[in-house]
PDB file of N, CA and C in Angstrom:
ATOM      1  N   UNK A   1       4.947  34.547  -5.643  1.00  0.00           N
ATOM      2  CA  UNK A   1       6.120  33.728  -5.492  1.00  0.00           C
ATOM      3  C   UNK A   1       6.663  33.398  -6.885  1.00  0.00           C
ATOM      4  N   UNK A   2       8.269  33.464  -7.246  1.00  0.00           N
ATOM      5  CA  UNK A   2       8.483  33.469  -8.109  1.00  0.00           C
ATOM      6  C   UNK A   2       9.286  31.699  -8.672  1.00  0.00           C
ATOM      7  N   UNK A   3       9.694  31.539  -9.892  1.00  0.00           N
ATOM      8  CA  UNK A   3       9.859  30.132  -9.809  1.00  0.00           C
ATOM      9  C   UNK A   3      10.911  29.708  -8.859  1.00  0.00           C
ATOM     10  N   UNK A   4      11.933  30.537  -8.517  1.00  0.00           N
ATOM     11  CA  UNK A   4      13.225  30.221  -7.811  1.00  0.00           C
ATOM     12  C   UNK A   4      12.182  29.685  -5.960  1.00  0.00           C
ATOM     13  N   UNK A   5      11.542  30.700  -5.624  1.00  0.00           N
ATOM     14  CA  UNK A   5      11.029  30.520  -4.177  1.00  0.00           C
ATOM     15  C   UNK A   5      10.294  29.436  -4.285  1.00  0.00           C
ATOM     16  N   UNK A   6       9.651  29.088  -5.904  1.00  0.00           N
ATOM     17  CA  UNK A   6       8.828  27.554  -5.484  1.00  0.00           C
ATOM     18  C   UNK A   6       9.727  26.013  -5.429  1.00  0.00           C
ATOM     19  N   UNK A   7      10.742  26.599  -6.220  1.00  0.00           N
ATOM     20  CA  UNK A   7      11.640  25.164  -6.672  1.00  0.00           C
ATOM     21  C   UNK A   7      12.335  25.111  -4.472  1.00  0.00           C
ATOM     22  N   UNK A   8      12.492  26.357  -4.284  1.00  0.00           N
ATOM     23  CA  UNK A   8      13.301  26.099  -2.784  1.00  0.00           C
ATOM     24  C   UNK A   8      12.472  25.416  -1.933  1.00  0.00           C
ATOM     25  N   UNK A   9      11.241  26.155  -2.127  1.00  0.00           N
ATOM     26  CA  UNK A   9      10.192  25.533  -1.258  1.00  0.00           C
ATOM     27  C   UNK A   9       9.614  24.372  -1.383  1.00  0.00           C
ATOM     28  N   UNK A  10       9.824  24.052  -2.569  1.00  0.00           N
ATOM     29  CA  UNK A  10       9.480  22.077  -2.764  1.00  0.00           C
ATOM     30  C   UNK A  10      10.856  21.224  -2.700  1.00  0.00           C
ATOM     31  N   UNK A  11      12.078  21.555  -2.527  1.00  0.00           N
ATOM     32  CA  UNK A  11      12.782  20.944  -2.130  1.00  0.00           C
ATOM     33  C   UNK A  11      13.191  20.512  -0.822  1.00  0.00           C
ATOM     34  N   UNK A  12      12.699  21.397  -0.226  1.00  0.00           N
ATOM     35  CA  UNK A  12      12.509  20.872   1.134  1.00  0.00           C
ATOM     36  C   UNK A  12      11.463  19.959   1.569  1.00  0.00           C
ATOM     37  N   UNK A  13      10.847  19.340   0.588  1.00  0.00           N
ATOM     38  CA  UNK A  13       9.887  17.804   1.251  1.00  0.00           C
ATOM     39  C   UNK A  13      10.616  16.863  -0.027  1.00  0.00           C
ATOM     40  N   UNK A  14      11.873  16.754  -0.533  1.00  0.00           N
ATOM     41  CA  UNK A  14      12.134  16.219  -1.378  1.00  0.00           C
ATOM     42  C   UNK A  14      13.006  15.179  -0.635  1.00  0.00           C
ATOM     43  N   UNK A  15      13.627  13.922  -1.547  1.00  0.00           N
ATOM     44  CA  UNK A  15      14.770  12.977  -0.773  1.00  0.00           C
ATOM     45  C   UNK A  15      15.304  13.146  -2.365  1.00  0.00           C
ATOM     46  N   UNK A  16      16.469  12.512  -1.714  1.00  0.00           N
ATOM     47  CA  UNK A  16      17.422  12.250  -3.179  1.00  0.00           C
ATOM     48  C   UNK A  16      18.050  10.824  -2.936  1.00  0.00           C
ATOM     49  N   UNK A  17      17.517  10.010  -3.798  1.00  0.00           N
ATOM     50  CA  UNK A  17      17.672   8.504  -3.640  1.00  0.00           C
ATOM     51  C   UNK A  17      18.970   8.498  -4.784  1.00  0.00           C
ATOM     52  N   UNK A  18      19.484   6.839  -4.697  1.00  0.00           N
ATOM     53  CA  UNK A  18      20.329   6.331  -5.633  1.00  0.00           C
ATOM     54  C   UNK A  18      21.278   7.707  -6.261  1.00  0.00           C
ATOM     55  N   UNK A  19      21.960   8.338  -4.739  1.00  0.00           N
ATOM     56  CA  UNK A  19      22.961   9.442  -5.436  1.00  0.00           C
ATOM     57  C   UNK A  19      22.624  10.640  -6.458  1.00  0.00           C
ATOM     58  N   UNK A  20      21.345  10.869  -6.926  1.00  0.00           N
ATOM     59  CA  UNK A  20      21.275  11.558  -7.716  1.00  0.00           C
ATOM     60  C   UNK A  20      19.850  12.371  -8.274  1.00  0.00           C
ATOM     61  N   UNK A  21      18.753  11.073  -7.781  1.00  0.00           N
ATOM     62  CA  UNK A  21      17.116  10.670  -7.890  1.00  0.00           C
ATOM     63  C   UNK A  21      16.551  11.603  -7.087  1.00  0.00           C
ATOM     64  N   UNK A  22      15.452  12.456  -7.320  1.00  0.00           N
ATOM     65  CA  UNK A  22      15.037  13.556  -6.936  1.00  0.00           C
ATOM     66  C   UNK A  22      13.330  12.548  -6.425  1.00  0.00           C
ATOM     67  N   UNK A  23      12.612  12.459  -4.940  1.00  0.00           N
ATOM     68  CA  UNK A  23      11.649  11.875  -5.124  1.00  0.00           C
ATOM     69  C   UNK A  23      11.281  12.362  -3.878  1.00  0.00           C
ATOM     70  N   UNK A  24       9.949  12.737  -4.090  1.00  0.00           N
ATOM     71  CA  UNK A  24       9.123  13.404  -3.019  1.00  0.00           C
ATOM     72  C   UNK A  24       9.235  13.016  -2.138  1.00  0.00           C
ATOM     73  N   UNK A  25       8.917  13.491  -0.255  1.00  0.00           N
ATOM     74  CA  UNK A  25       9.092  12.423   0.543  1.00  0.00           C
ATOM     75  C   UNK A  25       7.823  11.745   1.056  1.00  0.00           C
ATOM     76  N   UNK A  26       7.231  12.507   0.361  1.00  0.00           N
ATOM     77  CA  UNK A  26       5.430  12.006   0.873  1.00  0.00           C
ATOM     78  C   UNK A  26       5.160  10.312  -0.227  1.00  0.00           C
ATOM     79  N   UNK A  27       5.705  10.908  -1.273  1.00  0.00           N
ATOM     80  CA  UNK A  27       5.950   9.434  -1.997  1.00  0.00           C
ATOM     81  C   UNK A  27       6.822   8.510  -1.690  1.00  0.00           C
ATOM     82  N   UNK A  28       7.670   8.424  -1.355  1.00  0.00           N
ATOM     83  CA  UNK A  28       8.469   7.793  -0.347  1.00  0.00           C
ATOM     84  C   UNK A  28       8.519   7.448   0.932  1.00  0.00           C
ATOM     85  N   UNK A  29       7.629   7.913   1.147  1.00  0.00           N
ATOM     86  CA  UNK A  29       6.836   7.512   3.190  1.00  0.00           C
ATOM     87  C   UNK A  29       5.959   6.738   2.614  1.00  0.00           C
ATOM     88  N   UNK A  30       4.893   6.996   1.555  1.00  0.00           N
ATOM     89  CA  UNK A  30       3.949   6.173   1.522  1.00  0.00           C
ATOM     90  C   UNK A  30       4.034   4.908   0.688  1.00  0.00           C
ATOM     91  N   UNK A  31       5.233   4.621  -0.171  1.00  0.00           N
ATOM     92  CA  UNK A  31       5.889   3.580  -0.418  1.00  0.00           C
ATOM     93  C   UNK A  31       5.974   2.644   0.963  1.00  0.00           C
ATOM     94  N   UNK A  32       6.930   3.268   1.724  1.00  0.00           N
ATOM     95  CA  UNK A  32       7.498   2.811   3.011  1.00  0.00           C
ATOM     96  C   UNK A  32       6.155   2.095   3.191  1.00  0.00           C
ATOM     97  N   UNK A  33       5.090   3.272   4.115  1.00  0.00           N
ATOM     98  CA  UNK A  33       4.155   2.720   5.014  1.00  0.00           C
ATOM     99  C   UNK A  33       2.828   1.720   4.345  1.00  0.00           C
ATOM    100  N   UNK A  34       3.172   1.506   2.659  1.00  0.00           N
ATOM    101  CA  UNK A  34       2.587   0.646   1.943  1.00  0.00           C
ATOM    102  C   UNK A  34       2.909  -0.930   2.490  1.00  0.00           C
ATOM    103  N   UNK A  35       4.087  -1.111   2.251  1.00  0.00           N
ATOM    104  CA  UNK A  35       5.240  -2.116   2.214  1.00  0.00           C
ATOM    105  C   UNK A  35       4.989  -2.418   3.745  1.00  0.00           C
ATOM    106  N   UNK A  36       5.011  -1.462   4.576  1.00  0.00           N
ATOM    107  CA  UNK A  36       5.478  -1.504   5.899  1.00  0.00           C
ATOM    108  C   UNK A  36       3.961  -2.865   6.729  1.00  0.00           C
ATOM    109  N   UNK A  37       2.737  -2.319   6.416  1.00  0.00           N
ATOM    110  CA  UNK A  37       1.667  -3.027   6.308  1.00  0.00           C
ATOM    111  C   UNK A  37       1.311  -4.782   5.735  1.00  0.00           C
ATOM    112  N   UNK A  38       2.484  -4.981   5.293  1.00  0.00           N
ATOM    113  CA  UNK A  38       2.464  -6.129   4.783  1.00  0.00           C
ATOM    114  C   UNK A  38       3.443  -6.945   5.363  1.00  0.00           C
ATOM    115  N   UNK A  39       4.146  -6.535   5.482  1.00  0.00           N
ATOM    116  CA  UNK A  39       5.651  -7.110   6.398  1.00  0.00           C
ATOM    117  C   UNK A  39       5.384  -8.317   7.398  1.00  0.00           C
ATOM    118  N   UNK A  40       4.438  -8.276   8.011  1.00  0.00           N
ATOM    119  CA  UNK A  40       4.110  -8.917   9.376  1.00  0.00           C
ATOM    120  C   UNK A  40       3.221  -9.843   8.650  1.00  0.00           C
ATOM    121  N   UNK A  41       2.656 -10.126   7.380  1.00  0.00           N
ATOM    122  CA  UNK A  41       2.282 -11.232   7.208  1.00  0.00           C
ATOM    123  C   UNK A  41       3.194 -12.354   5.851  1.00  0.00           C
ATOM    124  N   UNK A  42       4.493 -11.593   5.505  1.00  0.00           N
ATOM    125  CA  UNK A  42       5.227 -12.344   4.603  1.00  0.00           C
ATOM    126  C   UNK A  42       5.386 -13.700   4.848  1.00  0.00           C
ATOM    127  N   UNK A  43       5.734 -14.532   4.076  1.00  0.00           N
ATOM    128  CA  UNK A  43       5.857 -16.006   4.571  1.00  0.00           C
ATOM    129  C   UNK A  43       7.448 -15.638   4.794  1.00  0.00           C
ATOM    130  N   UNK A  44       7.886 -16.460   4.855  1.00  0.00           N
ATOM    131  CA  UNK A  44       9.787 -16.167   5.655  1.00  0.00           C
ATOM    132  C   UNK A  44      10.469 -16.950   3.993  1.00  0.00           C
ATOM    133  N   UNK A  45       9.686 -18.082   3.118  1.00  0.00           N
ATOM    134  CA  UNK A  45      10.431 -19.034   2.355  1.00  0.00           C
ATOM    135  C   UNK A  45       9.960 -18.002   0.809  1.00  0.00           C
ATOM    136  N   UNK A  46       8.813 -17.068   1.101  1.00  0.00           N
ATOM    137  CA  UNK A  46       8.416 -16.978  -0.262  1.00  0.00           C
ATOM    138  C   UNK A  46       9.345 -15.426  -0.532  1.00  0.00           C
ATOM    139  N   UNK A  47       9.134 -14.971  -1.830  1.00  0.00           N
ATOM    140  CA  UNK A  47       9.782 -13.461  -2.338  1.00  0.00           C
ATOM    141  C   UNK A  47       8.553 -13.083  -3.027  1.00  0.00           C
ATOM    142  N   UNK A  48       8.355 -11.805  -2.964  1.00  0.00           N
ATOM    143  CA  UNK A  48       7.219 -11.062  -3.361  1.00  0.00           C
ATOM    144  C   UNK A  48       7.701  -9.618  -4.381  1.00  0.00           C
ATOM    145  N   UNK A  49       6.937 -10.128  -4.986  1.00  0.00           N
ATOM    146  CA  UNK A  49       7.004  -8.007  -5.896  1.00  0.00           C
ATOM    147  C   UNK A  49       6.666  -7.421  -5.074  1.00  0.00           C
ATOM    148  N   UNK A  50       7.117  -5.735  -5.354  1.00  0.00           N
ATOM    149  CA  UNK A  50       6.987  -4.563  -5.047  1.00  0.00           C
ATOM    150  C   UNK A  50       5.198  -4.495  -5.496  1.00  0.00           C
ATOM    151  N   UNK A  51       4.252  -4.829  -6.186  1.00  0.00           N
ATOM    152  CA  UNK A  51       3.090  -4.624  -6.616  1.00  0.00           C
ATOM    153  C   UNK A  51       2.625  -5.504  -5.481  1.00  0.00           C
ATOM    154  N   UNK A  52       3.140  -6.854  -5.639  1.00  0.00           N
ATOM    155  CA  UNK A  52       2.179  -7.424  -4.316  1.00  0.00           C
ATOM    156  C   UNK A  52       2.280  -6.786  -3.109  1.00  0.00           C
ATOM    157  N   UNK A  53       3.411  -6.851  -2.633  1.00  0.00           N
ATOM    158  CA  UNK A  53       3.979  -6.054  -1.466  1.00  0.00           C
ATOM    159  C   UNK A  53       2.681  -4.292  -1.484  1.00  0.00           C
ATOM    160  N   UNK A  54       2.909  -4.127  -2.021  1.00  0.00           N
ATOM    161  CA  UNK A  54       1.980  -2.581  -1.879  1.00  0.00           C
ATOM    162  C   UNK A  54       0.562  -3.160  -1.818  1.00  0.00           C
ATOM    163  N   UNK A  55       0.126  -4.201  -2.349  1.00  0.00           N
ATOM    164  CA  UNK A  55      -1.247  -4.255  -2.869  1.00  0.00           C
ATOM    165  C   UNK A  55      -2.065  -3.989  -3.856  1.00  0.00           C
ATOM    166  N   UNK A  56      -2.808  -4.731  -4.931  1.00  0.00           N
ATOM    167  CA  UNK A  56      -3.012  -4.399  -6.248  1.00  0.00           C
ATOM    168  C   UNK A  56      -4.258  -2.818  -5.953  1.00  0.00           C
ATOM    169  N   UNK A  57      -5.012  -2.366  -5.169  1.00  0.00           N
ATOM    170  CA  UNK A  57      -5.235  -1.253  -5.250  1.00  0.00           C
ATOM    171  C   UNK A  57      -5.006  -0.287  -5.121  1.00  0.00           C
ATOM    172  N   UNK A  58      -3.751  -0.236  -4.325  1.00  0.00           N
ATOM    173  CA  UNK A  58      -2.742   1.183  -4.665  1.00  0.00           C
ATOM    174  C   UNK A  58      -1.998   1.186  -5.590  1.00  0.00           C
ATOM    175  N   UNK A  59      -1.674  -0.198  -5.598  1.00  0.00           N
ATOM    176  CA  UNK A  59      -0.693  -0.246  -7.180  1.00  0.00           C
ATOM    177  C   UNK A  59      -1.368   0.092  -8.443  1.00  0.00           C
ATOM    178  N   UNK A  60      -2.651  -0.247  -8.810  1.00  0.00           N
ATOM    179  CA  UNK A  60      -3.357   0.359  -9.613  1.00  0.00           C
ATOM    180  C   UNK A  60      -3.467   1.852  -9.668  1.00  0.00           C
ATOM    181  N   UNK A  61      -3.280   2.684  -8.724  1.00  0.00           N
ATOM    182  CA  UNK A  61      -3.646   3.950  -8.800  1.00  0.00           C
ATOM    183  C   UNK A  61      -2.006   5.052  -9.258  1.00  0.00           C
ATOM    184  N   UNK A  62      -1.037   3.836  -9.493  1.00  0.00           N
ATOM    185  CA  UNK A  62       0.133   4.697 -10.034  1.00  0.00           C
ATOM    186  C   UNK A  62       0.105   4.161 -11.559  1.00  0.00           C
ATOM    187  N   UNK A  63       0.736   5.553 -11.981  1.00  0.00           N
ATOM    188  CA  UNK A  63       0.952   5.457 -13.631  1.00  0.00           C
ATOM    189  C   UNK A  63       2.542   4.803 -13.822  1.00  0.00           C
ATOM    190  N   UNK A  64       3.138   4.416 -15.151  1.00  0.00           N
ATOM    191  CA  UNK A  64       3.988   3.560 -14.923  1.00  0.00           C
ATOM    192  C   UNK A  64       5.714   4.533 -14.392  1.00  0.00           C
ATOM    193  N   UNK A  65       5.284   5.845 -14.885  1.00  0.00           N
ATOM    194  CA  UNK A  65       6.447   6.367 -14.155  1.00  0.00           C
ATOM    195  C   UNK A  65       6.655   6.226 -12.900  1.00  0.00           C
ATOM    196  N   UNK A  66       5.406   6.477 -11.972  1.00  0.00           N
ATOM    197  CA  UNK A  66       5.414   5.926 -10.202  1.00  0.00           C
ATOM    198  C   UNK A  66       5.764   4.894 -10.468  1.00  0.00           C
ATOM    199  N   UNK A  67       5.343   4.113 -10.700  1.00  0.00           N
ATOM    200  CA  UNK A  67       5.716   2.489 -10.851  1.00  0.00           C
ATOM    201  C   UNK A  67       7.019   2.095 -10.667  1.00  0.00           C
ATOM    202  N   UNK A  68       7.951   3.122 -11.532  1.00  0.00           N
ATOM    203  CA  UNK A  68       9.623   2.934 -11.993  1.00  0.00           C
ATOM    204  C   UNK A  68      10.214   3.707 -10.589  1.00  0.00           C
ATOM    205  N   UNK A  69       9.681   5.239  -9.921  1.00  0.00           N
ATOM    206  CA  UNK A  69       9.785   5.644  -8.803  1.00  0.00           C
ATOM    207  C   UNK A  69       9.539   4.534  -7.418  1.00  0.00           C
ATOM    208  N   UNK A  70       8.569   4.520  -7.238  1.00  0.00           N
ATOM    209  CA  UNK A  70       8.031   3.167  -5.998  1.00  0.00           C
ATOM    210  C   UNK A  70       9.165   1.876  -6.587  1.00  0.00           C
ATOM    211  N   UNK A  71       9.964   1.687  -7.341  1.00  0.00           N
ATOM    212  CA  UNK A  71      10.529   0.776  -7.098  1.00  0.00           C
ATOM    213  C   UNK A  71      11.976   1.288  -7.088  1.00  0.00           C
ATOM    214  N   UNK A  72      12.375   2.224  -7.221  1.00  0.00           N
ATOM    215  CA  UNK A  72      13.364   2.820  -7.033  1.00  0.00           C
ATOM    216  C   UNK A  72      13.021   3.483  -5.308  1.00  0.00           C
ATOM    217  N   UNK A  73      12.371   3.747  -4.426  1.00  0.00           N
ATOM    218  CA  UNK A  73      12.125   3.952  -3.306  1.00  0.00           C
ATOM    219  C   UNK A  73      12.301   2.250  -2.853  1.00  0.00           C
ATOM    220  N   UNK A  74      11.953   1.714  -3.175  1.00  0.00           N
ATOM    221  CA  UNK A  74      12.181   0.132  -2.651  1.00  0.00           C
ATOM    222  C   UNK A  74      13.482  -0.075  -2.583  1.00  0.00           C
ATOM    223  N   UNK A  75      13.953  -0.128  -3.189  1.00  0.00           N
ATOM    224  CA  UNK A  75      15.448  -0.058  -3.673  1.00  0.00           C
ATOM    225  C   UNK A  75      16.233   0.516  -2.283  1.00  0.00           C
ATOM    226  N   UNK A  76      16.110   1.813  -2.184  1.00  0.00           N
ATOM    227  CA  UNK A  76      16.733   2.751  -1.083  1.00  0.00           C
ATOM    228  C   UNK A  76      15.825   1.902   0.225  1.00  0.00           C
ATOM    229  N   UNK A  77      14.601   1.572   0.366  1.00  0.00           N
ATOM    230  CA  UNK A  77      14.294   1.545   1.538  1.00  0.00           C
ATOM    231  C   UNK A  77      14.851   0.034   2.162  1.00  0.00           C
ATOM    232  N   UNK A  78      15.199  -0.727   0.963  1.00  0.00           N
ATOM    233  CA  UNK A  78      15.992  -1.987   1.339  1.00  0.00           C
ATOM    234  C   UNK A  78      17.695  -2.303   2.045  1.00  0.00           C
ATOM    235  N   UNK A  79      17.864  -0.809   1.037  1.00  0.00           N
ATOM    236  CA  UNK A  79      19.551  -0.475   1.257  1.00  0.00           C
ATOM    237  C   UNK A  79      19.999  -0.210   2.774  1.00  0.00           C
ATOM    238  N   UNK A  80      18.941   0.562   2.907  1.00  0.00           N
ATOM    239  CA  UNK A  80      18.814   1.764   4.162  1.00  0.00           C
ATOM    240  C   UNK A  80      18.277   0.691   5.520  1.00  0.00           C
ATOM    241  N   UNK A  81      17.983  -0.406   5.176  1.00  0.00           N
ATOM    242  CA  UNK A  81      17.616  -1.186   6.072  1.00  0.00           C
ATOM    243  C   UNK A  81      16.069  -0.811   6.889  1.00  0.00           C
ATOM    244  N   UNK A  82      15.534  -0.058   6.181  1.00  0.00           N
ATOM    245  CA  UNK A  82      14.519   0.460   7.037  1.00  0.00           C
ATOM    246  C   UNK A  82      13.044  -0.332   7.509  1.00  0.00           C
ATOM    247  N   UNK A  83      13.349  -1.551   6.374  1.00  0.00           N
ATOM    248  CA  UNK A  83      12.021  -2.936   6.724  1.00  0.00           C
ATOM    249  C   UNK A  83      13.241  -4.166   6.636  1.00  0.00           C
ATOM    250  N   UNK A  84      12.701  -5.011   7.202  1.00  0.00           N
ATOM    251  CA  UNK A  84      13.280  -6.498   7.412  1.00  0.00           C
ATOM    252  C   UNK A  84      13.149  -6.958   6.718  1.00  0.00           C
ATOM    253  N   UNK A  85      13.982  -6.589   4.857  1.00  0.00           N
ATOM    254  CA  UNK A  85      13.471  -7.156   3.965  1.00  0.00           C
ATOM    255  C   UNK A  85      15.164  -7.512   2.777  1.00  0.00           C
ATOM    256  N   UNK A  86      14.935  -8.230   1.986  1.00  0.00           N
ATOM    257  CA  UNK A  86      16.507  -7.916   0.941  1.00  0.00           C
ATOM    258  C   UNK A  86      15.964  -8.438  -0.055  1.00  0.00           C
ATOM    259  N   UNK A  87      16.736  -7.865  -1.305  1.00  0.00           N
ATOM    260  CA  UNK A  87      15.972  -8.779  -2.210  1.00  0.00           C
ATOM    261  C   UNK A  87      16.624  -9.971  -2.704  1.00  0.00           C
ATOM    262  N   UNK A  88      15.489 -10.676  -2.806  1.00  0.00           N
ATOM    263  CA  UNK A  88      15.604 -12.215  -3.096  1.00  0.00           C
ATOM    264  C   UNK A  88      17.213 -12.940  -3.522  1.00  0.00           C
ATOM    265  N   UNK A  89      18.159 -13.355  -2.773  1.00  0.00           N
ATOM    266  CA  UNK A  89      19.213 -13.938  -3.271  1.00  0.00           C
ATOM    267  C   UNK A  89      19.240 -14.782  -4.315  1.00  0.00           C
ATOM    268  N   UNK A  90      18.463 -15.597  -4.415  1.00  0.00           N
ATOM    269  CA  UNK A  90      18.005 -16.550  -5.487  1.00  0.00           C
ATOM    270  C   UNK A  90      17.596 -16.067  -6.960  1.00  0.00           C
ATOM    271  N   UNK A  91      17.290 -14.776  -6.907  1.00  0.00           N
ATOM    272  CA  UNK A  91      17.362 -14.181  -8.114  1.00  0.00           C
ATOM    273  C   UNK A  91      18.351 -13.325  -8.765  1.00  0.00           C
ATOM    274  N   UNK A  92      18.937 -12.911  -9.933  1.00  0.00           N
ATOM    275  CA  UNK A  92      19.629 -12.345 -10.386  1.00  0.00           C
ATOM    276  C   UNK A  92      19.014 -11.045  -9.859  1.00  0.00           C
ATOM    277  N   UNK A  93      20.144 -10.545  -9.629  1.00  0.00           N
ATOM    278  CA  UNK A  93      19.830  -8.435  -9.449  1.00  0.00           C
ATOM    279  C   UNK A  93      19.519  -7.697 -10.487  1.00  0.00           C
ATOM    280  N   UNK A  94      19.531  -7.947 -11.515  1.00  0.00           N
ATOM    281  CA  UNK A  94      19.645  -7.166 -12.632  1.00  0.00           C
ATOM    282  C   UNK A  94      18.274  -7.780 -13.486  1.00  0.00           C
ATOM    283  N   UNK A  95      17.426  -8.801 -12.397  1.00  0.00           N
ATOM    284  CA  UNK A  95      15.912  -9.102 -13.352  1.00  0.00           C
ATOM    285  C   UNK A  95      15.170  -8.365 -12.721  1.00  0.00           C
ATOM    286  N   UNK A  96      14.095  -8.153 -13.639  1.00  0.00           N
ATOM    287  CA  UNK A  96      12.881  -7.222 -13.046  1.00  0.00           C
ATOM    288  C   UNK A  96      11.912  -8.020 -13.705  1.00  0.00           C
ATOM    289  N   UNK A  97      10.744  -7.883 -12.815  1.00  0.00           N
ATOM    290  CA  UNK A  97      10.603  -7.287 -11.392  1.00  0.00           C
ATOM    291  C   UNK A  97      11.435  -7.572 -10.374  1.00  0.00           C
ATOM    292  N   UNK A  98      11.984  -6.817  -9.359  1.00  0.00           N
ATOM    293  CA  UNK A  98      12.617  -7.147  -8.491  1.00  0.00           C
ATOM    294  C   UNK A  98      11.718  -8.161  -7.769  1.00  0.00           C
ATOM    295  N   UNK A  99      12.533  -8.849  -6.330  1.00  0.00           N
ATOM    296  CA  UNK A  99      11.220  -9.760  -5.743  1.00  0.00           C
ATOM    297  C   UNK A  99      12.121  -9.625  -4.118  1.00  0.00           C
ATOM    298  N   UNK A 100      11.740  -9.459  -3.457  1.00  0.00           N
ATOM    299  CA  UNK A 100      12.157  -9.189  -2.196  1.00  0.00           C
ATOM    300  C   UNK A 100      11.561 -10.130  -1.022  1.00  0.00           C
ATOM    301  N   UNK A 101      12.102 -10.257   0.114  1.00  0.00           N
ATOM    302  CA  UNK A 101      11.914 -11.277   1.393  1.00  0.00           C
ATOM    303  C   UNK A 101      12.447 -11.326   2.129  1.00  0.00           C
ATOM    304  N   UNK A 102      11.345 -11.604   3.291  1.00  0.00           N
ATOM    305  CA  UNK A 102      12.131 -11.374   4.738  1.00  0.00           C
ATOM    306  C   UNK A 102      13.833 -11.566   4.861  1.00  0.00           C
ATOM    307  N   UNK A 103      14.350 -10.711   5.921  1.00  0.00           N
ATOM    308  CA  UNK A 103      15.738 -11.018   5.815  1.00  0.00           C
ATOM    309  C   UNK A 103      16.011 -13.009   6.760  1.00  0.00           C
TER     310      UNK A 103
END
């Protein structure tokens, strides 16, 4: 297989976030089904990081580029409405860490 048949063939498990963002979808499901696991015990008053939200032992196991990815998948999976979540009104948009909470 040559490079053209591998780039075709890995684009097809790919997503393209934020218009342009090239991100696996297996990394991006398992963002999701990270996040997704926690949901049902958020408090409704508090906002949480993307690190808490995942859990400090998966979060430990990404390097800081995942880190910048998994929160750019947060990002889209908030947009997209796909968990009952927004991020935090009370905070500026443009601080990081982001901090997100129930809608």
């Amino acid at each position: 297989m040559n490079n053209k048949e591998n780039l075709q063939k890995d684009v097809r498990y790919m997503l393209i976030i934020d218009g342009s963002y090239p991100v696996l979808k297996a990394k991006y499901d398992r963002i999701l089904q990270q996040v997704k696991e926690i949901v049902g015990g958020m408090e409704p008053s508090k906002s949480y990081t993307l690190e808490r939200l995942c859990g400090k032992e998966f979060w430990s196991t990404l390097s800081p580029a995942e880190r910048k990815t998994a929160g750019r998948c947060m990002a889209d999976i908030v947009m997209k409405k796909l968990l009952p979540l927004v991020s935090d009104p009370n905070r500026c948009q443009h601080e990081y860490p982001r901090r997100y909470c129930l809608k």
